[in-house]
N, C-alpha and C. Protein backbone atom coordinates (compact mmCIF):
# COMPACT_ATOMS: atom_id res chain seq x y z
N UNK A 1 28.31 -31.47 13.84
CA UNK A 1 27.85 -32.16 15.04
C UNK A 1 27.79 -33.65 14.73
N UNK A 2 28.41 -34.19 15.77
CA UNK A 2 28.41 -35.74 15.70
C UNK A 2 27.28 -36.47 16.59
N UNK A 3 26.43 -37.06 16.28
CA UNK A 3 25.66 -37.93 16.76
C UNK A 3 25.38 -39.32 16.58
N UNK A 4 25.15 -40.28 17.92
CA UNK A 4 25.23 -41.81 17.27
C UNK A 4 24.13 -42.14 17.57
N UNK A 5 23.46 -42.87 16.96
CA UNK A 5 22.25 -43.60 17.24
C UNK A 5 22.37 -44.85 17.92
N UNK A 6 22.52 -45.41 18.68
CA UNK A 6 22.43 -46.49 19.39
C UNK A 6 21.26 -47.36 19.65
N UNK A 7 20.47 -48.43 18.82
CA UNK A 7 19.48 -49.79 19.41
C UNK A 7 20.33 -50.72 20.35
N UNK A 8 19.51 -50.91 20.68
CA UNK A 8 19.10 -52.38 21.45
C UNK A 8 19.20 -54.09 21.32
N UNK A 9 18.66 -54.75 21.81
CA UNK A 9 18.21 -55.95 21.69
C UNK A 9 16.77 -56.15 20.89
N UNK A 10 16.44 -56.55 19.67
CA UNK A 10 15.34 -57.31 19.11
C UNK A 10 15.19 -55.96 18.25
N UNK A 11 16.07 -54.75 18.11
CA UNK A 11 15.51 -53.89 17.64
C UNK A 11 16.06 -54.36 16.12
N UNK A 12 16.68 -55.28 16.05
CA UNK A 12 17.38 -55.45 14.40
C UNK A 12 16.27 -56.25 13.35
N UNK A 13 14.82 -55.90 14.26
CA UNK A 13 13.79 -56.65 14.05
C UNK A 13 12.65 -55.87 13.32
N UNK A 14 13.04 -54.75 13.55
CA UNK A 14 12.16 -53.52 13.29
C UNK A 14 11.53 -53.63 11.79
N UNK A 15 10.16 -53.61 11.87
CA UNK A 15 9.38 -53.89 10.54
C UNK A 15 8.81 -55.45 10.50
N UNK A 16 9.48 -56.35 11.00
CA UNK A 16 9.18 -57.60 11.08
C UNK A 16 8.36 -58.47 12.35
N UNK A 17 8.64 -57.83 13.67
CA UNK A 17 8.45 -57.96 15.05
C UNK A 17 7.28 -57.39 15.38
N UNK A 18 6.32 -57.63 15.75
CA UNK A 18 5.17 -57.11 16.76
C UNK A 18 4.75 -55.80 16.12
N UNK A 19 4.44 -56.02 14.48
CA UNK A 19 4.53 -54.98 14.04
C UNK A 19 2.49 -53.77 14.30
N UNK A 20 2.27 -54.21 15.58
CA UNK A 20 1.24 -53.52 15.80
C UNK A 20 1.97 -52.87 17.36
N UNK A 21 2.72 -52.92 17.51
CA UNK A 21 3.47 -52.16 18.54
C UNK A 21 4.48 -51.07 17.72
N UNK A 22 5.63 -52.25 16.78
CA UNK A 22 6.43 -51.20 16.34
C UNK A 22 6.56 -50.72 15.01
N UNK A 23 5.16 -51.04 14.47
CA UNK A 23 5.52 -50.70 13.14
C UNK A 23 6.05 -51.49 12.10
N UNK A 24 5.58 -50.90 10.92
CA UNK A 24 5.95 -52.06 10.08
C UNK A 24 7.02 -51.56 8.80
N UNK A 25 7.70 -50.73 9.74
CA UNK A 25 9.44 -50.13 9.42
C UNK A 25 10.04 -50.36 9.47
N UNK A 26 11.41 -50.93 9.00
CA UNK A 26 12.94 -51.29 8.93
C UNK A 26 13.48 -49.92 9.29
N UNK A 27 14.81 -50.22 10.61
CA UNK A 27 15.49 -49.30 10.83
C UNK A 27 16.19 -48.40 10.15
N UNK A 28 16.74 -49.40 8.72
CA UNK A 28 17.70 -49.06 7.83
C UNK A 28 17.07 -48.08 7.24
N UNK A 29 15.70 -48.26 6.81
CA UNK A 29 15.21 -47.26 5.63
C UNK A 29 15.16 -45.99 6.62
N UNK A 30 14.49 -45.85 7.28
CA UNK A 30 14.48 -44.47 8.71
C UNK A 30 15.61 -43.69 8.73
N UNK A 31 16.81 -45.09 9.13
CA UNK A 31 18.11 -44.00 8.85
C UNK A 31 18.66 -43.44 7.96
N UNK A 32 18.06 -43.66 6.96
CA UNK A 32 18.57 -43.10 5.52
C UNK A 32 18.03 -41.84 5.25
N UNK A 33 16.38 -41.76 5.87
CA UNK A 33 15.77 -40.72 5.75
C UNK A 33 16.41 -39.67 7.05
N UNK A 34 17.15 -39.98 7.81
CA UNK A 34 17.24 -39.17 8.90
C UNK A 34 18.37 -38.62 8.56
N UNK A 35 19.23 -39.19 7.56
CA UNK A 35 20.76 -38.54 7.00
C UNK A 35 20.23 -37.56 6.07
N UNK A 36 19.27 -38.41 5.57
CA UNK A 36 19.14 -36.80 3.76
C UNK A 36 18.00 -35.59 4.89
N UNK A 37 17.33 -35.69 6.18
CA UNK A 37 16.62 -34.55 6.24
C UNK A 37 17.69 -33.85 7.11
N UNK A 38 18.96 -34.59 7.75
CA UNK A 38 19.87 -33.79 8.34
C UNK A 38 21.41 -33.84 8.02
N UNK A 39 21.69 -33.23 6.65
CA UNK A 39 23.16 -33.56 5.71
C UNK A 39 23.94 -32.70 6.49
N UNK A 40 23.83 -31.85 7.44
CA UNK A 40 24.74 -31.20 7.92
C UNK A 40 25.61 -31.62 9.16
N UNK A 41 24.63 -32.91 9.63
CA UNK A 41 24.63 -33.51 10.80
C UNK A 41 25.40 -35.14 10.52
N UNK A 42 26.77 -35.22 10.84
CA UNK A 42 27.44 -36.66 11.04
C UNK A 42 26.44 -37.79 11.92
N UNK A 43 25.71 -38.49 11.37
CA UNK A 43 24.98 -39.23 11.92
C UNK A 43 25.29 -40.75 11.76
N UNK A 44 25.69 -41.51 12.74
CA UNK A 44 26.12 -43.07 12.73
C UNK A 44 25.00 -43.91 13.53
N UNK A 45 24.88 -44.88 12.90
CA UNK A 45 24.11 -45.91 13.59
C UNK A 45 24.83 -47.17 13.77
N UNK A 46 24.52 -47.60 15.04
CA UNK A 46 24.89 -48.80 15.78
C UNK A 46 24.06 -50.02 15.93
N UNK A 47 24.20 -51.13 16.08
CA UNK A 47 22.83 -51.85 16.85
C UNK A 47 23.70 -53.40 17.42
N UNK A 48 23.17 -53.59 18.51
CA UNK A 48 23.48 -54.82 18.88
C UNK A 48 22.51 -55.34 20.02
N UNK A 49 22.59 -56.72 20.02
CA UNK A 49 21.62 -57.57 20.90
C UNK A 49 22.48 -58.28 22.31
N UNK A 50 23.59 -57.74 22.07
CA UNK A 50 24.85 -57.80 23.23
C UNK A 50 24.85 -56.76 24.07
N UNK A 51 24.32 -56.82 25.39
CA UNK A 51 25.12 -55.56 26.45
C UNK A 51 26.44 -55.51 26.74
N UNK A 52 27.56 -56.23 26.48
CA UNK A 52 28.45 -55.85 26.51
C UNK A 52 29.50 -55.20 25.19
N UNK A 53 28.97 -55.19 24.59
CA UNK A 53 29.33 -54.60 22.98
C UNK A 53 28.25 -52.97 22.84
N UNK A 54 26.86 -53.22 23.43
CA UNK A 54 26.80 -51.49 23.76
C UNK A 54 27.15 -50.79 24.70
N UNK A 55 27.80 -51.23 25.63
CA UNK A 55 28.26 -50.77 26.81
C UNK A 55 29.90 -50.31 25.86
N UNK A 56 30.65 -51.14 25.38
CA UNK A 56 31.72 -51.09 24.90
C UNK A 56 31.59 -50.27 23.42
N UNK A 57 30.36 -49.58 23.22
CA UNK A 57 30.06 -48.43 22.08
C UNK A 57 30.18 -46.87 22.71
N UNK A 58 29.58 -47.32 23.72
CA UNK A 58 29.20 -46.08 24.56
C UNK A 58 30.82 -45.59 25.02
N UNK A 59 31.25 -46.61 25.21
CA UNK A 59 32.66 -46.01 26.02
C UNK A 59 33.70 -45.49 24.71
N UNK A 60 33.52 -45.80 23.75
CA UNK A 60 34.25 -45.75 22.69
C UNK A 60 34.11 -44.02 21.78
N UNK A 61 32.79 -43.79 21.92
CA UNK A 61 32.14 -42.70 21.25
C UNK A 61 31.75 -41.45 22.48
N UNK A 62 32.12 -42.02 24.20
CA UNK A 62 31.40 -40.96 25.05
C UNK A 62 31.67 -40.15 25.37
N UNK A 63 33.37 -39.78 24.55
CA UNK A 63 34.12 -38.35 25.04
C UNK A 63 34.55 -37.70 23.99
N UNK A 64 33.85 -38.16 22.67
CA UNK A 64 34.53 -37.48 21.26
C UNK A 64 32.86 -36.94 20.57
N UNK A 65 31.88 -37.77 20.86
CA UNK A 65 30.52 -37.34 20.41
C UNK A 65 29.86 -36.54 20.63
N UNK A 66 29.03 -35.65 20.03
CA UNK A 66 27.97 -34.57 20.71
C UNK A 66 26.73 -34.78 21.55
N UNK A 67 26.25 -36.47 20.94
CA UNK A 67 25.52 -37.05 21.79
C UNK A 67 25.43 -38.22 20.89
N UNK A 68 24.68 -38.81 21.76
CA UNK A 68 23.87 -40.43 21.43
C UNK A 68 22.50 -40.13 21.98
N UNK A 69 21.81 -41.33 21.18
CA UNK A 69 20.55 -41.33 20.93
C UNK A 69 20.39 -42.67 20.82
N UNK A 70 19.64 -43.21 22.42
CA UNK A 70 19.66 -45.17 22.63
C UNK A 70 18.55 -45.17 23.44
N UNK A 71 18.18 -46.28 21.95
CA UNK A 71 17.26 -46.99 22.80
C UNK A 71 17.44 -48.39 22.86
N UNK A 72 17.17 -48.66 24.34
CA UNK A 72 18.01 -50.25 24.90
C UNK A 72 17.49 -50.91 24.65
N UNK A 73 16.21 -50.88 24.28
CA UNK A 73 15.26 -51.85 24.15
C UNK A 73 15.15 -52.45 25.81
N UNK A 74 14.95 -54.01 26.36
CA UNK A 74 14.65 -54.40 27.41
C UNK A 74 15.99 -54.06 28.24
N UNK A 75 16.90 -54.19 27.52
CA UNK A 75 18.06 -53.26 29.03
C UNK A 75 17.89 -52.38 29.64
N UNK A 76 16.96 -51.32 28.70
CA UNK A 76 16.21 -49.93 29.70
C UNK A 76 16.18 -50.37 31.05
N UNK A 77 15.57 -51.78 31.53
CA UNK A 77 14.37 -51.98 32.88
C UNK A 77 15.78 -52.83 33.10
N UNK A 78 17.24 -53.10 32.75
CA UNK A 78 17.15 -54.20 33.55
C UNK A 78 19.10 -53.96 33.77
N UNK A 79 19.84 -53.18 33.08
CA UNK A 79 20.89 -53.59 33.22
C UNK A 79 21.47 -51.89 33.39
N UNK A 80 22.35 -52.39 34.63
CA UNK A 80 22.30 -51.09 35.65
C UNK A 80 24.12 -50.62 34.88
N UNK A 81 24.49 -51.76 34.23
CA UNK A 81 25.66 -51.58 33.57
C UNK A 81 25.78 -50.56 32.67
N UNK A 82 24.81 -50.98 31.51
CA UNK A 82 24.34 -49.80 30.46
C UNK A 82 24.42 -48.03 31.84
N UNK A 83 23.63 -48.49 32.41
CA UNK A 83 23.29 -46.86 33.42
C UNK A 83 24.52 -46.41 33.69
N UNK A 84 25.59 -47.01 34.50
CA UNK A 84 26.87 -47.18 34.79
C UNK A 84 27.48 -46.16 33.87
N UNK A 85 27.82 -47.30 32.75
CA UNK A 85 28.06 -46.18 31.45
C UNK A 85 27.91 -45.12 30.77
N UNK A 86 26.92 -44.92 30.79
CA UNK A 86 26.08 -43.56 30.40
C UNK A 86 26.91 -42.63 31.68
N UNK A 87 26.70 -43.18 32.87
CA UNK A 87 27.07 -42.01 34.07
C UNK A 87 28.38 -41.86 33.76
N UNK A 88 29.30 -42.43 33.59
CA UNK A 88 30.79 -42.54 32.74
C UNK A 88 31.22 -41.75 32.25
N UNK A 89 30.40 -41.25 30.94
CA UNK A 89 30.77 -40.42 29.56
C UNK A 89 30.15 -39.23 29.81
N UNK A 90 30.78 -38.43 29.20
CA UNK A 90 30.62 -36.92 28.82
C UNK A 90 29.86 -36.37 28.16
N UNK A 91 29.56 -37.31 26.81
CA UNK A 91 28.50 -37.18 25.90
C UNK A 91 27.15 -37.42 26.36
N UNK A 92 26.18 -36.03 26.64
CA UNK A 92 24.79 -36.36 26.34
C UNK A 92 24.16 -37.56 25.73
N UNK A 93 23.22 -38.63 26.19
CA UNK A 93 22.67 -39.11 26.27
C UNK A 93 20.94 -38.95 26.01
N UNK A 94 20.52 -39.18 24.85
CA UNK A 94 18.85 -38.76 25.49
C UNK A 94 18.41 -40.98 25.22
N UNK A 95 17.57 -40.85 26.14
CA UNK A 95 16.99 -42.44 25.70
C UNK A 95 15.50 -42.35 25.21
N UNK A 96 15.40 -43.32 24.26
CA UNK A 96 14.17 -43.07 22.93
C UNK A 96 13.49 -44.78 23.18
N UNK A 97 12.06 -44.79 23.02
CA UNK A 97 11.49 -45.55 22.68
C UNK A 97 10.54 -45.49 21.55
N UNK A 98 9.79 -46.20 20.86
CA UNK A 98 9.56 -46.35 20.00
C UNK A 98 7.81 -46.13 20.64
N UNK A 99 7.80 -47.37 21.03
CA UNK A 99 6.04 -47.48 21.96
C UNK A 99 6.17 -46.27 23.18
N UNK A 100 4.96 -46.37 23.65
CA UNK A 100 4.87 -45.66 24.42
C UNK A 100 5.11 -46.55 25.79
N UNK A 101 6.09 -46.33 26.47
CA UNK A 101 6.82 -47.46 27.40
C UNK A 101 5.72 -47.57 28.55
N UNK A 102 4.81 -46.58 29.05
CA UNK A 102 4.17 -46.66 30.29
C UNK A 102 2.88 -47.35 29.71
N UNK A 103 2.28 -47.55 28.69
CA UNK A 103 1.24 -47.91 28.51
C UNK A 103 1.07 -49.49 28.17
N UNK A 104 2.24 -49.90 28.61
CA UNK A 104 2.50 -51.23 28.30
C UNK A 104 2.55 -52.47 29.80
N UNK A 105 3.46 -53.01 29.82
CA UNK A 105 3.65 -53.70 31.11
C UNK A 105 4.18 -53.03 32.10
N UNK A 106 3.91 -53.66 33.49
CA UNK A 106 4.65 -52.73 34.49
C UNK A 106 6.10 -52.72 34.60
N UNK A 107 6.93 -53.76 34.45
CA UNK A 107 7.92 -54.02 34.31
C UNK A 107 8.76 -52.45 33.27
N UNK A 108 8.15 -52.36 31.93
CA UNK A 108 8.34 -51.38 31.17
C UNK A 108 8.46 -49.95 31.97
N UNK A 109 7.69 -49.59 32.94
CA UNK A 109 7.35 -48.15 33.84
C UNK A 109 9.04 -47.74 33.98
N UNK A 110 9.80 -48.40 34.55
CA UNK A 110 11.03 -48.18 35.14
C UNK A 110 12.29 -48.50 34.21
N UNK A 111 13.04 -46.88 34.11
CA UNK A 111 14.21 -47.00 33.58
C UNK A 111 15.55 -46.99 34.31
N UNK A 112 16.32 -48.27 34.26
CA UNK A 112 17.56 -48.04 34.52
C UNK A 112 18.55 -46.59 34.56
N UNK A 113 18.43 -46.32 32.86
CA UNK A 113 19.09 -45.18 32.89
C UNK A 113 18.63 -43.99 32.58
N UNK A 114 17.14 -43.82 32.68
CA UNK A 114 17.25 -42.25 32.68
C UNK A 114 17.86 -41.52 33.76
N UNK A 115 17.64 -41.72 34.52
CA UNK A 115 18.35 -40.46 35.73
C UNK A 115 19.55 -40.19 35.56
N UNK A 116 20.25 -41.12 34.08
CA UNK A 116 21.88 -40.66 33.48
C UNK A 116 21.97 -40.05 32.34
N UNK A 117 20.54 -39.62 31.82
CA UNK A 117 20.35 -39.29 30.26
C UNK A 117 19.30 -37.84 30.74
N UNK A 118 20.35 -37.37 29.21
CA UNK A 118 19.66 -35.76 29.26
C UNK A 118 17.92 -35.69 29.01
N UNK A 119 17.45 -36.67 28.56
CA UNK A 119 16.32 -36.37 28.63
C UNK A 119 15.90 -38.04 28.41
N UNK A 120 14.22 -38.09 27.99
CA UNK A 120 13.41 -39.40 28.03
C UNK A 120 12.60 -39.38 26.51
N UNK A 121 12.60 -39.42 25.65
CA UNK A 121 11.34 -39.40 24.48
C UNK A 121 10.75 -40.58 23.81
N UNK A 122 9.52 -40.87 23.77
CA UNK A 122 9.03 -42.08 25.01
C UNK A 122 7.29 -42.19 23.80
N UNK A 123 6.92 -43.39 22.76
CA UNK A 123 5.80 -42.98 22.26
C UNK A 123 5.00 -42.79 21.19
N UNK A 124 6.64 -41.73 19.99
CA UNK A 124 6.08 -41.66 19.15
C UNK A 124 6.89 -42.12 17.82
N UNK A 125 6.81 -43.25 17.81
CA UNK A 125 6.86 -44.51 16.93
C UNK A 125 8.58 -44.24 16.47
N UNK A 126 8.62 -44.13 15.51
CA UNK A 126 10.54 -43.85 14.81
C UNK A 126 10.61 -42.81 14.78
N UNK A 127 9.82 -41.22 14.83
CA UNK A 127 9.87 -39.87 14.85
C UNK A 127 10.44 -39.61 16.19
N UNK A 128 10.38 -40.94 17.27
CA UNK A 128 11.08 -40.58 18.94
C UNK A 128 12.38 -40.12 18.47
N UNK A 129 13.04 -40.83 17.37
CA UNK A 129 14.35 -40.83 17.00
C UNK A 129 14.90 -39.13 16.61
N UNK A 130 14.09 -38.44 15.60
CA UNK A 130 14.04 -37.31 15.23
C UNK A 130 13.61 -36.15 16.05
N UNK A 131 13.30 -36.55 17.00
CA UNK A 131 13.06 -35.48 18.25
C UNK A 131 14.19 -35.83 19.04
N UNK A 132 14.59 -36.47 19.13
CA UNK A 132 15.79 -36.59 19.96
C UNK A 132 17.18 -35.83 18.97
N UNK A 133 17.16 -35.84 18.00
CA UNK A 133 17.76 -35.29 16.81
C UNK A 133 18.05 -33.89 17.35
N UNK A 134 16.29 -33.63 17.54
CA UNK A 134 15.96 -31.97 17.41
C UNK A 134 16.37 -31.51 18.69
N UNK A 135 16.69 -31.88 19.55
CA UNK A 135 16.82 -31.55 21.53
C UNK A 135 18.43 -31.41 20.84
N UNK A 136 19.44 -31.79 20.30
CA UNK A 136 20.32 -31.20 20.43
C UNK A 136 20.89 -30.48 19.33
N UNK A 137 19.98 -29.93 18.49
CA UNK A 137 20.34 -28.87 17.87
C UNK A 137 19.64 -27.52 18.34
């Protein structure tokens, strides 16, 4: 099974950034742990602070992958393009946050693209990532 991990914008920040929101984790080390607890599982990670370079990931990986696993960071609330895309591809979709998105600003409440993604996991810190893992096995 092929799966891609897909971030966001500011997420290349992770461990360093607002680390009473997101923790005081680097992405890199997470993904390393998410390859050795799942060796059976082709797992790639992506990241960019460009919507048009994840839009141009998504299209690249959305008819050969088993799924993706993105979180947009602030494109969630704002770029209907990303949504677009997702509605596009073939490949399952789940979208992951890190915080818990509703308990934050209002702006945060509303996602672009869930209503194009197989599911929402929304909360619990970098383990959102590994539950999203687990929904498609």
């Amino acid at each position: 099974m092929k799966i891609q991990i897909l971030n966001g914008p500011n997420l290349n920040l992770l461990g360093t950034r607002e680390k009473s929101i997101y923790g005081e984790r680097g992405f890199d080390s997470y993904f390393n742990e998410l390859k050795a607890k799942y060796p059976a599982l082709e797992l790639e990670y992506y990241q960019s602070n460009i919507e048009g370079e994840l839009i141009n990931k998504i299209h690249e990986i959305g008819f050969s992958y088993d799924g993706i696993i993105f979180n947009a960071g602030a494109y969630t609330h704002t770029s209907l393009a990303i949504a677009d895309a997702i509605a596009a591809v073939k490949t399952p979709v789940i979208e992951v946050h890190i915080s818990n998105v509703y308990s934050r600003e209002e702006f945060r409440h509303k996602s672009m693209m869930a209503r194009n993604c197989k599911g929402v996991i929304t909360g619990f810190g970098l383990d959102s990532y590994r539950l999203a893992i687990e929904s498609f096995l």
